[in-house]
Protein backbone atom coordinates (compact mmCIF):
# COMPACT_ATOMS: atom_id res chain seq x y z
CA UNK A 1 53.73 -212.93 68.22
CA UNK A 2 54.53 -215.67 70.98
CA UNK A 3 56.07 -215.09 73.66
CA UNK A 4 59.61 -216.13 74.29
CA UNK A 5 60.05 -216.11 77.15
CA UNK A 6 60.14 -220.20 78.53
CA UNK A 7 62.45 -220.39 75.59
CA UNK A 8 65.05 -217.69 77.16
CA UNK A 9 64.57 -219.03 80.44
CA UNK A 10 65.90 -222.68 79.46
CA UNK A 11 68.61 -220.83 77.30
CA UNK A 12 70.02 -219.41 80.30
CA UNK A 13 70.41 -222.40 82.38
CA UNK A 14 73.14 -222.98 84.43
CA UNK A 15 75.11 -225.74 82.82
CA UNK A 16 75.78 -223.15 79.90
CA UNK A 17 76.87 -220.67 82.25
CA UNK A 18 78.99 -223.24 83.30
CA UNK A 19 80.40 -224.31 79.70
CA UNK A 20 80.75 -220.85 78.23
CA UNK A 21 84.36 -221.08 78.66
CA UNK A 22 84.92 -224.52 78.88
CA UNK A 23 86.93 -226.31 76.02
CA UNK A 24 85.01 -227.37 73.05
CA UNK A 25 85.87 -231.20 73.44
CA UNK A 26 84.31 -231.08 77.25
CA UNK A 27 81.37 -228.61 75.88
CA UNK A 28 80.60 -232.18 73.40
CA UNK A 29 81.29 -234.26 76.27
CA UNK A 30 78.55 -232.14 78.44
CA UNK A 31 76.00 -232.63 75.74
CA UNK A 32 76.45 -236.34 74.97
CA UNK A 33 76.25 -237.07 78.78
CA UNK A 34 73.62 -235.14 79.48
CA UNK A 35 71.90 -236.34 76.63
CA UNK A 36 72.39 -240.11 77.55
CA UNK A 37 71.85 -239.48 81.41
CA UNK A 38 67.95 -238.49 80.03
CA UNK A 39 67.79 -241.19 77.33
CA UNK A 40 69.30 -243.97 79.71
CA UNK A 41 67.28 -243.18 82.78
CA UNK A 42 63.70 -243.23 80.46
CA UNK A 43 64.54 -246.42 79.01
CA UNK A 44 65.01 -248.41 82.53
CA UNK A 45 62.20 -246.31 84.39
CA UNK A 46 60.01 -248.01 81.51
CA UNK A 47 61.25 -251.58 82.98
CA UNK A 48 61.06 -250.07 86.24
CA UNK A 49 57.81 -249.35 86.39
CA UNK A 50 56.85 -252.25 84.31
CA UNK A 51 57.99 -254.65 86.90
CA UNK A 52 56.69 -252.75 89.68
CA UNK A 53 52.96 -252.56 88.60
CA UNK A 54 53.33 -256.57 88.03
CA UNK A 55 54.92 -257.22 91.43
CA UNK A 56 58.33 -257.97 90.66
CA UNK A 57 60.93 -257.64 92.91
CA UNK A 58 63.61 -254.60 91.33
CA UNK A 59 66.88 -254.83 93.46
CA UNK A 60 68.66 -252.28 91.05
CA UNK A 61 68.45 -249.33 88.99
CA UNK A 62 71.40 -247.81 87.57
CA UNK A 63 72.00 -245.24 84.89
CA UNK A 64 75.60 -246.05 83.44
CA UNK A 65 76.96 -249.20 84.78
CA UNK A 66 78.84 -249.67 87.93
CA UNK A 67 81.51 -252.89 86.22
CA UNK A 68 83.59 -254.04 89.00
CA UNK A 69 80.99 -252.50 91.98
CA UNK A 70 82.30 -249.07 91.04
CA UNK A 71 79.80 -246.66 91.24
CA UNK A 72 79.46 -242.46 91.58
CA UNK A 73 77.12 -242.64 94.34
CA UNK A 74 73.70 -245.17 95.23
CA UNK A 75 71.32 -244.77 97.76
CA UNK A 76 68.92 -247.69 98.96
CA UNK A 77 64.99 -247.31 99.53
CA UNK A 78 63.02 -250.36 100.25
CA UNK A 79 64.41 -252.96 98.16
CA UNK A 80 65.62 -251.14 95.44
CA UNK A 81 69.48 -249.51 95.33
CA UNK A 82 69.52 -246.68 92.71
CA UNK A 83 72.39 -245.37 91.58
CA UNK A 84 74.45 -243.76 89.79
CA UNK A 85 77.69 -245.97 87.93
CA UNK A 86 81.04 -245.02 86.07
CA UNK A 87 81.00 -246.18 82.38
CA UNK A 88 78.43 -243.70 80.63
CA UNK A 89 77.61 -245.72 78.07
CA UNK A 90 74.26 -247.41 79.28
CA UNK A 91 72.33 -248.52 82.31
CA UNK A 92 70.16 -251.11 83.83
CA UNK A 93 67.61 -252.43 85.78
CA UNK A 94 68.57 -255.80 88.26
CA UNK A 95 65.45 -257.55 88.69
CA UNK A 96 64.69 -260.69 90.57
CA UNK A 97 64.59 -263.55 88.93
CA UNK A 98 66.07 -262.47 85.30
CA UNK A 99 68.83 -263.94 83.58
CA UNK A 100 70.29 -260.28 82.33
CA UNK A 101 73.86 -258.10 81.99
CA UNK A 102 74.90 -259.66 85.53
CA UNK A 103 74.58 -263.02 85.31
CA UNK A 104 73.53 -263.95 88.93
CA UNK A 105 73.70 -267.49 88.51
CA UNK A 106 73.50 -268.14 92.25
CA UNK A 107 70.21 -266.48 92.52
CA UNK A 108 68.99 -267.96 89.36
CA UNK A 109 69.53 -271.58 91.36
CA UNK A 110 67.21 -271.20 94.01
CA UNK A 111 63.42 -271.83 94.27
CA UNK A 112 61.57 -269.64 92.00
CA UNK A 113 59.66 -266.84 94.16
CA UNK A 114 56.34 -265.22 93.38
CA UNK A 115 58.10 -261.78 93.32
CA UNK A 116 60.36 -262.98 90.75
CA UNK A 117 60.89 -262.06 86.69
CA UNK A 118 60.37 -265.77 85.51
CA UNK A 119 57.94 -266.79 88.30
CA UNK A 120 55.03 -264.03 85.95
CA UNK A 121 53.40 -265.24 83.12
CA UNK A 122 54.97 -264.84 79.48
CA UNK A 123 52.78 -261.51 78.67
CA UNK A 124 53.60 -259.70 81.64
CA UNK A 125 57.43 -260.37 81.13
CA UNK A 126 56.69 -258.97 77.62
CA UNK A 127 55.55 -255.59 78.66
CA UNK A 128 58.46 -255.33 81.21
CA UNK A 129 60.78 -255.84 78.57
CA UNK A 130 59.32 -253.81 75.65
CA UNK A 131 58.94 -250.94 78.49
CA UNK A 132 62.08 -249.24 77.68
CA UNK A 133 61.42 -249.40 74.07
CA UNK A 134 57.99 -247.78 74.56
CA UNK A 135 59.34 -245.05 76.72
CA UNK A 136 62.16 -244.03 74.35
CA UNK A 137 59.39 -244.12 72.15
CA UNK A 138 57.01 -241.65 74.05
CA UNK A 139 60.15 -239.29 75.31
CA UNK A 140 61.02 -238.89 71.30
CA UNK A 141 57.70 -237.42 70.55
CA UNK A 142 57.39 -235.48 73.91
CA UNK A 143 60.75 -233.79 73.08
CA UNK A 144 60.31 -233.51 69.00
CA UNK A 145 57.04 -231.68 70.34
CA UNK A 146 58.18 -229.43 72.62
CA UNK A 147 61.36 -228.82 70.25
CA UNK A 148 58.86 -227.89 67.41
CA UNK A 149 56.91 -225.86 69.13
CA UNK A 150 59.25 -223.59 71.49
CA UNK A 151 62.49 -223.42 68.83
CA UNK A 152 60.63 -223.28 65.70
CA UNK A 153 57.62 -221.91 66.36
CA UNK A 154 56.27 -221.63 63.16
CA UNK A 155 55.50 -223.04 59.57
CA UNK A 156 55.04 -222.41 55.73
CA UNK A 157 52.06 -223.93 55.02
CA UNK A 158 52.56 -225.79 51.71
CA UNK A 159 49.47 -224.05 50.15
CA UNK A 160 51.36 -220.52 50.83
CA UNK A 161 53.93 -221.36 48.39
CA UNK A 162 52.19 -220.83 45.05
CA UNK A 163 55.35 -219.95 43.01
CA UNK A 164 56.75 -222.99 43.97
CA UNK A 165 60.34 -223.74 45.43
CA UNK A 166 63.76 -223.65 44.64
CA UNK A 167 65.69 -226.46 42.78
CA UNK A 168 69.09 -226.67 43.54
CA UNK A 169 71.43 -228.61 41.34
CA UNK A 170 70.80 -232.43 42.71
CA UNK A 171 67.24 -231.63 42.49
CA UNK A 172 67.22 -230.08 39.00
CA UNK A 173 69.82 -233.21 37.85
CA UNK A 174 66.50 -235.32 38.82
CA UNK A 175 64.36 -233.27 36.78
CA UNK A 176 62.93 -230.79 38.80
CA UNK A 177 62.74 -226.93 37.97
CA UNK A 178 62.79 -223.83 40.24
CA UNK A 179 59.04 -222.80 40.27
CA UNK A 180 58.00 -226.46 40.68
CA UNK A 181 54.79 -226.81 43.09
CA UNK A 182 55.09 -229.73 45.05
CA UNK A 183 51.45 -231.21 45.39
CA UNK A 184 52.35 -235.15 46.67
CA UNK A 185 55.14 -236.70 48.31
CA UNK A 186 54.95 -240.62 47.67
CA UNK A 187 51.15 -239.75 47.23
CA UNK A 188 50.72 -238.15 50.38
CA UNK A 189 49.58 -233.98 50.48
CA UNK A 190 52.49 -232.46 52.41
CA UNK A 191 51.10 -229.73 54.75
CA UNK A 192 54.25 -228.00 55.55
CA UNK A 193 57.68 -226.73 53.65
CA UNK A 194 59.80 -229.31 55.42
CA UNK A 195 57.26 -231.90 54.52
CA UNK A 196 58.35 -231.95 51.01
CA UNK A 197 61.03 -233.47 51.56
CA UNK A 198 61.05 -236.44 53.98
CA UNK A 199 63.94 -238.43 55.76
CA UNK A 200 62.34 -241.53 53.60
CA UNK A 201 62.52 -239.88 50.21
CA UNK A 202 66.05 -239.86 50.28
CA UNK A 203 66.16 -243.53 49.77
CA UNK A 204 63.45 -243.54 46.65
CA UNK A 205 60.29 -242.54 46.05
CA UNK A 206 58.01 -239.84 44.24
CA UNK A 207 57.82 -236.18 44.46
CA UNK A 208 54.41 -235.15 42.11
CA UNK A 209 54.86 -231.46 41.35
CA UNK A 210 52.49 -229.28 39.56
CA UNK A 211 54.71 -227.30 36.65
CA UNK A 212 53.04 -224.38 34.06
CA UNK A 213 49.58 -225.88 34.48
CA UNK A 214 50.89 -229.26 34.85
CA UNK A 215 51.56 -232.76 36.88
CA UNK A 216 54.46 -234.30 36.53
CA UNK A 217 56.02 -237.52 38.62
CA UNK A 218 59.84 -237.31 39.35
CA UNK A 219 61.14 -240.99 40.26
CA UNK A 220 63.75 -240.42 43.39
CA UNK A 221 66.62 -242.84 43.20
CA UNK A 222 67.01 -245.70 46.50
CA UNK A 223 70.36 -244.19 46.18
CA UNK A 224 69.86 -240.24 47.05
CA UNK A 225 71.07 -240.29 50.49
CA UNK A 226 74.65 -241.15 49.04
CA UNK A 227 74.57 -237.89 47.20
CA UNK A 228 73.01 -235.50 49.70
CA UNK A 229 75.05 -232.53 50.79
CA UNK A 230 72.29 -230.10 50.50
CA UNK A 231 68.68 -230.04 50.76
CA UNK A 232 66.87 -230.97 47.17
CA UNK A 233 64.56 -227.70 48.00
CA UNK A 234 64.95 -224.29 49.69
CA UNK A 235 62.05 -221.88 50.00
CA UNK A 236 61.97 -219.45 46.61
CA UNK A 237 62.02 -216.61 49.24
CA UNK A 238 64.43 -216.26 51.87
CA UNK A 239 65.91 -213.00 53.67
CA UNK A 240 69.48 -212.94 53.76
CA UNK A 241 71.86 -210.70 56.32
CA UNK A 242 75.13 -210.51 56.59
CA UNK A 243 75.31 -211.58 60.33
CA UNK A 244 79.85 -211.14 60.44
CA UNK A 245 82.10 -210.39 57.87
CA UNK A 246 85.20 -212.15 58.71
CA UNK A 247 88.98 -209.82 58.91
CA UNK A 248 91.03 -209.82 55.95
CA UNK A 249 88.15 -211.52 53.48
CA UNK A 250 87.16 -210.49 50.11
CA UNK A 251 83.71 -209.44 51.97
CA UNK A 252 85.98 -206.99 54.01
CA UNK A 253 87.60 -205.36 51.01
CA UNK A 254 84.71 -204.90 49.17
CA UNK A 255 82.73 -203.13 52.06
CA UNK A 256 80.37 -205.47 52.79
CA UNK A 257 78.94 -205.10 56.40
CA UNK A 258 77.02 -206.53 59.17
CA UNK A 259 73.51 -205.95 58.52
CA UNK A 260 73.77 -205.89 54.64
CA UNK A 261 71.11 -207.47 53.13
CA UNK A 262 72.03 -209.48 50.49
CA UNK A 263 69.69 -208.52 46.65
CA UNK A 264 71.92 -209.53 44.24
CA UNK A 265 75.08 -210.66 41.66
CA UNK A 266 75.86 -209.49 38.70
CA UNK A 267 73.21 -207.28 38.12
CA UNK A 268 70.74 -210.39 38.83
CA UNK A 269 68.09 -210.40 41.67
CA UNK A 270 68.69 -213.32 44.45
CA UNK A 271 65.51 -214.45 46.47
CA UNK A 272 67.36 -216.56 48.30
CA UNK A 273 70.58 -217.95 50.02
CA UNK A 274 70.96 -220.76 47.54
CA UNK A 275 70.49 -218.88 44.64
CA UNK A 276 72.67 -216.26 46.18
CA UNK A 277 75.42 -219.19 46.27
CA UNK A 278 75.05 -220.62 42.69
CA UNK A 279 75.27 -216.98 41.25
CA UNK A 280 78.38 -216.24 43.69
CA UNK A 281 79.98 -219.54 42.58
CA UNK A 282 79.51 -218.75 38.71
CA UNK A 283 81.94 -215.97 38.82
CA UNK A 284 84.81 -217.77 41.09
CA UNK A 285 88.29 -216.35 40.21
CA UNK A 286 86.50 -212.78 38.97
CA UNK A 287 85.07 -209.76 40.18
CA UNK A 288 81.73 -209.32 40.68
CA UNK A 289 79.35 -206.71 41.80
CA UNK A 290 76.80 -207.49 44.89
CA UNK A 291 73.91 -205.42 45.74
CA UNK A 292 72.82 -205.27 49.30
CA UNK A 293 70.20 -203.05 51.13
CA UNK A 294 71.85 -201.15 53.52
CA UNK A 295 69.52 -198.95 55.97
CA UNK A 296 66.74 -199.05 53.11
CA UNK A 297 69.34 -198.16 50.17
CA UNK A 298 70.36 -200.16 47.85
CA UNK A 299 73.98 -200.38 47.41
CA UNK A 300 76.08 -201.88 45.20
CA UNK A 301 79.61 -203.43 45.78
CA UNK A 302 82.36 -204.25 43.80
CA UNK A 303 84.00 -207.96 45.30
CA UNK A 304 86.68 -210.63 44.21
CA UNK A 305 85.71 -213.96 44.28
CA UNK A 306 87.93 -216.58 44.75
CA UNK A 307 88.29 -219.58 43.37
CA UNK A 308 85.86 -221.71 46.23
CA UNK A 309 83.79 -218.91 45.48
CA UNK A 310 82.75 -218.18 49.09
CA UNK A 311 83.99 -214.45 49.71
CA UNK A 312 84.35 -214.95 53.84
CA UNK A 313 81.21 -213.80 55.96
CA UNK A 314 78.33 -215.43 57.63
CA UNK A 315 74.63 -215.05 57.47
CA UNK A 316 71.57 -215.26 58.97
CA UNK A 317 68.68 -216.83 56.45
CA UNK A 318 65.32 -216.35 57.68
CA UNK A 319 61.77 -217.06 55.82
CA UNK A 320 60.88 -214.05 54.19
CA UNK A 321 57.38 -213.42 56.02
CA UNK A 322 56.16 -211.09 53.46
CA UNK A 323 56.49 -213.72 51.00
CA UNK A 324 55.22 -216.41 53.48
CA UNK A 325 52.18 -216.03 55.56
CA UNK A 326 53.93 -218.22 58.43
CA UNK A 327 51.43 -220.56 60.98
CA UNK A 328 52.51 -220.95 64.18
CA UNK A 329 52.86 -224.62 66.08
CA UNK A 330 50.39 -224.85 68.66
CA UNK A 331 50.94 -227.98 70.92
CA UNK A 332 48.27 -229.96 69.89
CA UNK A 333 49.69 -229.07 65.84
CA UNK A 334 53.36 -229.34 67.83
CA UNK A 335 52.64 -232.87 69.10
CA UNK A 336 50.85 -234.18 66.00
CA UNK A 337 53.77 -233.21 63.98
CA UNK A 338 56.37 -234.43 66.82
CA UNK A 339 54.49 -237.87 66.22
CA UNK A 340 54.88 -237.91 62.91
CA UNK A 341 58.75 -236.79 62.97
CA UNK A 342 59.41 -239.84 65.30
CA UNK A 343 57.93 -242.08 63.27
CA UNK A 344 59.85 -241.02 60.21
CA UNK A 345 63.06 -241.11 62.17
CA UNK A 346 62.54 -244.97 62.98
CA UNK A 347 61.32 -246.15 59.69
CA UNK A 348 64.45 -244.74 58.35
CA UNK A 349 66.41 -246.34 60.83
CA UNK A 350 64.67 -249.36 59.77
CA UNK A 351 64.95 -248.55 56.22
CA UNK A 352 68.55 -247.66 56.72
CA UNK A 353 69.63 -251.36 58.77
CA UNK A 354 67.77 -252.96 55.75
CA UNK A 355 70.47 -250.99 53.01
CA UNK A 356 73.27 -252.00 55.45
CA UNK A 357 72.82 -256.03 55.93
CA UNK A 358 71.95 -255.60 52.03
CA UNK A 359 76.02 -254.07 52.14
CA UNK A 360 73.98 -251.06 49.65
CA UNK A 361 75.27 -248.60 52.62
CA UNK A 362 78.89 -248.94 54.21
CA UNK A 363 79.38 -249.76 57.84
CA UNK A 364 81.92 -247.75 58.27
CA UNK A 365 80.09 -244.27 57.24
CA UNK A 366 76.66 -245.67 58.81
CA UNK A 367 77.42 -246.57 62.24
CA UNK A 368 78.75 -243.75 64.86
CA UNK A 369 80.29 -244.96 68.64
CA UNK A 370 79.43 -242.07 71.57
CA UNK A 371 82.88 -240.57 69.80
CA UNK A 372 80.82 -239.71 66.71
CA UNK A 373 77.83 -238.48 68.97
CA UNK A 374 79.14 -236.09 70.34
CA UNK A 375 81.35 -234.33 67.21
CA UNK A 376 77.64 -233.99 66.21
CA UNK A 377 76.39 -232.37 68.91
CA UNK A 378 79.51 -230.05 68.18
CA UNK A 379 81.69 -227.67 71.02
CA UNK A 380 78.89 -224.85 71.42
CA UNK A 381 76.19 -225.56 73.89
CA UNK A 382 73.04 -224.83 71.32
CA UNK A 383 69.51 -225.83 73.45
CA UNK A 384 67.86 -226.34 69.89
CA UNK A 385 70.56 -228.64 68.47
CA UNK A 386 70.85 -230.25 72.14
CA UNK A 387 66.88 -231.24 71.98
CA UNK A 388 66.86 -232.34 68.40
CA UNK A 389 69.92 -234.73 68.54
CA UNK A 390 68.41 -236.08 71.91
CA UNK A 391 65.00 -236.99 70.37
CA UNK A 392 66.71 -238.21 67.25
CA UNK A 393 68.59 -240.78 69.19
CA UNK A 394 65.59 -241.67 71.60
CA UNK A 395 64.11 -243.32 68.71
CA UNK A 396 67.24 -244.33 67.35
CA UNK A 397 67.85 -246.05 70.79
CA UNK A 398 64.16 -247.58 70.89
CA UNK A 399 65.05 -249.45 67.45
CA UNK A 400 68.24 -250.40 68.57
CA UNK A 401 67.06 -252.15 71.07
CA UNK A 402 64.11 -253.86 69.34
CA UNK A 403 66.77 -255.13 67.45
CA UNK A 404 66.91 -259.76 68.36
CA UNK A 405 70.32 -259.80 69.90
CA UNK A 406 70.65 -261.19 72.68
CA UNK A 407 72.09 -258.70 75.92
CA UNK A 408 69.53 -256.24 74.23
CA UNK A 409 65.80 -256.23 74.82
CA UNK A 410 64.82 -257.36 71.39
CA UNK A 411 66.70 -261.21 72.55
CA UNK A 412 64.77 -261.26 75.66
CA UNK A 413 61.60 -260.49 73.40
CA UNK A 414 62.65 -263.16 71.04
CA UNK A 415 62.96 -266.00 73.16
CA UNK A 416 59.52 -264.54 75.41
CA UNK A 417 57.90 -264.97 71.86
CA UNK A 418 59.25 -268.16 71.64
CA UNK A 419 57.47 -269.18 74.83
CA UNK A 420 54.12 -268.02 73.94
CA UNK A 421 54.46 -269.50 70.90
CA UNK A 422 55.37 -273.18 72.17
CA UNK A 423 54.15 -273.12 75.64
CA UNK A 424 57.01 -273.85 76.68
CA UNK A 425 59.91 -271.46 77.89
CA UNK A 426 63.23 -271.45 76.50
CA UNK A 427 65.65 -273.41 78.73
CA UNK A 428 67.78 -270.84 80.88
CA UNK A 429 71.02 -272.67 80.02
CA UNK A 430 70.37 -271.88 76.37
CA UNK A 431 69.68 -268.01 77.48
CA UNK A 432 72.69 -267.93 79.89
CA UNK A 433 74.80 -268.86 76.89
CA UNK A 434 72.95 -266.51 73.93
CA UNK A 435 73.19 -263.96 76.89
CA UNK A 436 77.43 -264.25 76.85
CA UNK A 437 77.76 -264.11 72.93
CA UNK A 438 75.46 -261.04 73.15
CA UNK A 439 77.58 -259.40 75.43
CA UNK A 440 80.82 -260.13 73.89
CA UNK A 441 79.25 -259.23 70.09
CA UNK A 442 78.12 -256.32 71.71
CA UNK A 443 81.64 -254.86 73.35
CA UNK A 444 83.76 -256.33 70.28
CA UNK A 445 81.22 -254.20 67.94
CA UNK A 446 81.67 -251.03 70.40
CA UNK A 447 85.77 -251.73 70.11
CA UNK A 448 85.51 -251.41 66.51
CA UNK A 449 82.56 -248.12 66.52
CA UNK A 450 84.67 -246.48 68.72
CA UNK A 451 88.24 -247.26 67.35
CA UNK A 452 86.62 -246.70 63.70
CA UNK A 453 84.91 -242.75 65.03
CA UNK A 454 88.73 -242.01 66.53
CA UNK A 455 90.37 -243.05 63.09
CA UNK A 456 87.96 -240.41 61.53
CA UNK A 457 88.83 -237.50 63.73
CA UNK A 458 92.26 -237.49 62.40
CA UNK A 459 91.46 -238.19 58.53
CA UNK A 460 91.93 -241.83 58.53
């Protein structure tokens, strides 16, 4: 068994000291800003460091801006002033030469220098500007890695799972069947559980499963993600404990308790949580009788389930390990898979922008302001959940900003592309102006994110 114990010792860090008894809504705020601070400071040390090895001249470095020359605190070595500025929602890199955010036209009039952005040749302004995009890039699969490896630390191997999975309803509305052995997903072997189901397949594909002996093809609608509220797939075997049973529920007056583990409705044997569930929910509004194992006996209880048909108690679902001969993430499997996880994260991104210009997905349930964010990362400080959301929106950041607008890097790229195209650069009137409607598109589409995010938190 590995050991834990790098795992407890970033658990018990001092910003969750800190937050233990802090209000949820700061607890979010913690997360998202510590989250950005990371993402933010990556992006522009890619630039940075870009522009360095070429010989450009950096005066800033900023993570969040400083509008108005308001700033938390800066410090100056050699010609650069870092710092730290007020409005979380960014950052940036000032360097010589560049038409960018500021829109230092007085420096932009004097005689180009050799130290200076456009003074370089088209390729090596390329690489400064793609920098950030590459580093959000590399951070995303450094952190998916490392999140892999020291939170889950282990794996069903695909090949363990001869008796197949479990079809919930979606899935068996598509035509699968509990028992189903899934052998290709979109042609490809999956080598682990999670595998089988990729971020991808929920907007179309193939799932080949093998079936009594048999291959069979189930076509996945381009549509799936609009019906997801539950995984298509949950391991056939799961261990199930009642983890609280919560005062005054139907779980307290039938005697369920905390370390109760879960075997069955109704007479019926449950493998796992979801079947656990269905059962559960197919007698709402009746009594019902539950057997549990409790201290190695099995018990059986007598409960009333109401008409939701949850009975009021949380669990804790684990792999069942005698079921599942589990393989542990080593960090060269940890950063293979990492790789792989942020790659599938941006072509759904990219596969997901495609669906929304195409109006197939609405902008309003697509599209989440720093509001959104951080309901997501939610009011407890988790470590796990904290490390996952932050590599999910590394990558999410990367494509955003590979996007051609101009005020983001993908419209410096553009008009860089342009130039080695041609030959000739694009005139810096032309990216003064593209610069301006870029900024205001920008802010007017962060007005309406963030105004749209608020209207959700009260049900509008």
């Amino acid at each position: 068994m590995r050991s834990n114990f790098f795992k407890q010792r970033i658990s018990m860090t001092l910003l969750q000291i800190i937050f233990a008894e802090v209000p949820g809504g700061l607890v979010m705020t913690g997360q998202l800003l510590l989250s950005l601070s990371i993402l933010v400071f990556v992006h522009e040390l890619g630039h940075f460091l870009a522009a360095k090895a070429f010989g450009m001249r950096v005066d800033k470095f900023y993570v969040f801006f400083d509008f108005g020359g308001k700033k938390i605190f800066s410090i100056t070595k050699g010609e650069t002033e870092y710092g730290l500025g007020w409005f979380p929602l960014g950052g940036y890199v000032k360097i010589a030469g560049m038409i960018d955010e500021s829109m230092d036209k007085e420096q932009m009039n004097t005689e180009p220098q050799d130290w200076e952005f456009r003074s370089k040749p088209a390729w090596q302004r390329f690489i400064v500007m793609i920098g950030g995009v590459v580093m959000n890039v590399i951070l995303g699969v450094i952190i998916y890695a490392f999140w892999l490896n020291q939170y889950q630390e282990r794996y069903i191997p695909v090949a363990e799972m001869q008796e197949g999975v479990y079809a919930h309803e979606l899935a068996r509305d598509l035509g699968f069947e509990t028992g189903d052995r899934v052998v290709a997903v979109n042609g490809s072997t999956p080598e682990r559980y999670k595998d089988i189901t990729p971020l991808k397949i929920y907007f179309g594909g193939e799932i080949t499963v093998e079936r009594d002996g048999e291959i069979k093809d189930v076509k996945i609608p381009g549509d799936l993600f609009k019906q997801i509220k539950e995984p298509l797939f949950s391991p056939l075997y799961e261990k199930v404990v009642v983890q609280r049973v919560f005062e005054g529920s139907n779980a307290e007056k039938g005697n369920l308790e905390v370390g109760d583990v879960i075997k069955g409705v109704d007479g019926k044997e449950t493998t796992n949580f979801a079947s656990f569930g269905e059962l559960l929910r197919s007698h709402s509004g009746k009594s019902t009788t539950i057997a549990v194992n409790r201290g190695g006996e099995l018990v059986t209880l007598n409960v009333d389930v109401p008409e939701e048909g949850k009975i009021g108690f949380e669990s804790n679902v684990t792999t069942d390990t005698e079921k599942y001969p589990m393989k542990d993430y080593t960090w060269g499997s940890s950063l293979r898979y990492g790789s792989r996880e942020a790659f599938a994260t941006f072509v759904t991104q990219v596969i997901g922008f495609g669906k929304l210009l195409r109006g197939k997905i609405p902008v309003r349930d697509s599209v989440q302001s720093p509001v959104g964010i951080a309901t997501i990362f939610g009011s407890v400080w988790d470590w796990s959940k904290f490390w996952l959301l932050t590599a999910m929106i590394s990558i999410v950041l990367a494509f955003m900003n590979i996007l051609p607008i101009p005020a983001l890097d993908g419209g410096h790229i553009v008009f860089i592309g342009i130039e080695m195209i041609t030959g000739k650069p694009v005139s810096e009137t032309v990216i003064e102006k593209a610069q301006v409607v870029g900024m205001v598109f920008l802010l007017t589409l962060m007005v309406l994110v963030v105004g749209n995010d608020i209207l959700k938190l009260f049900g509008i």
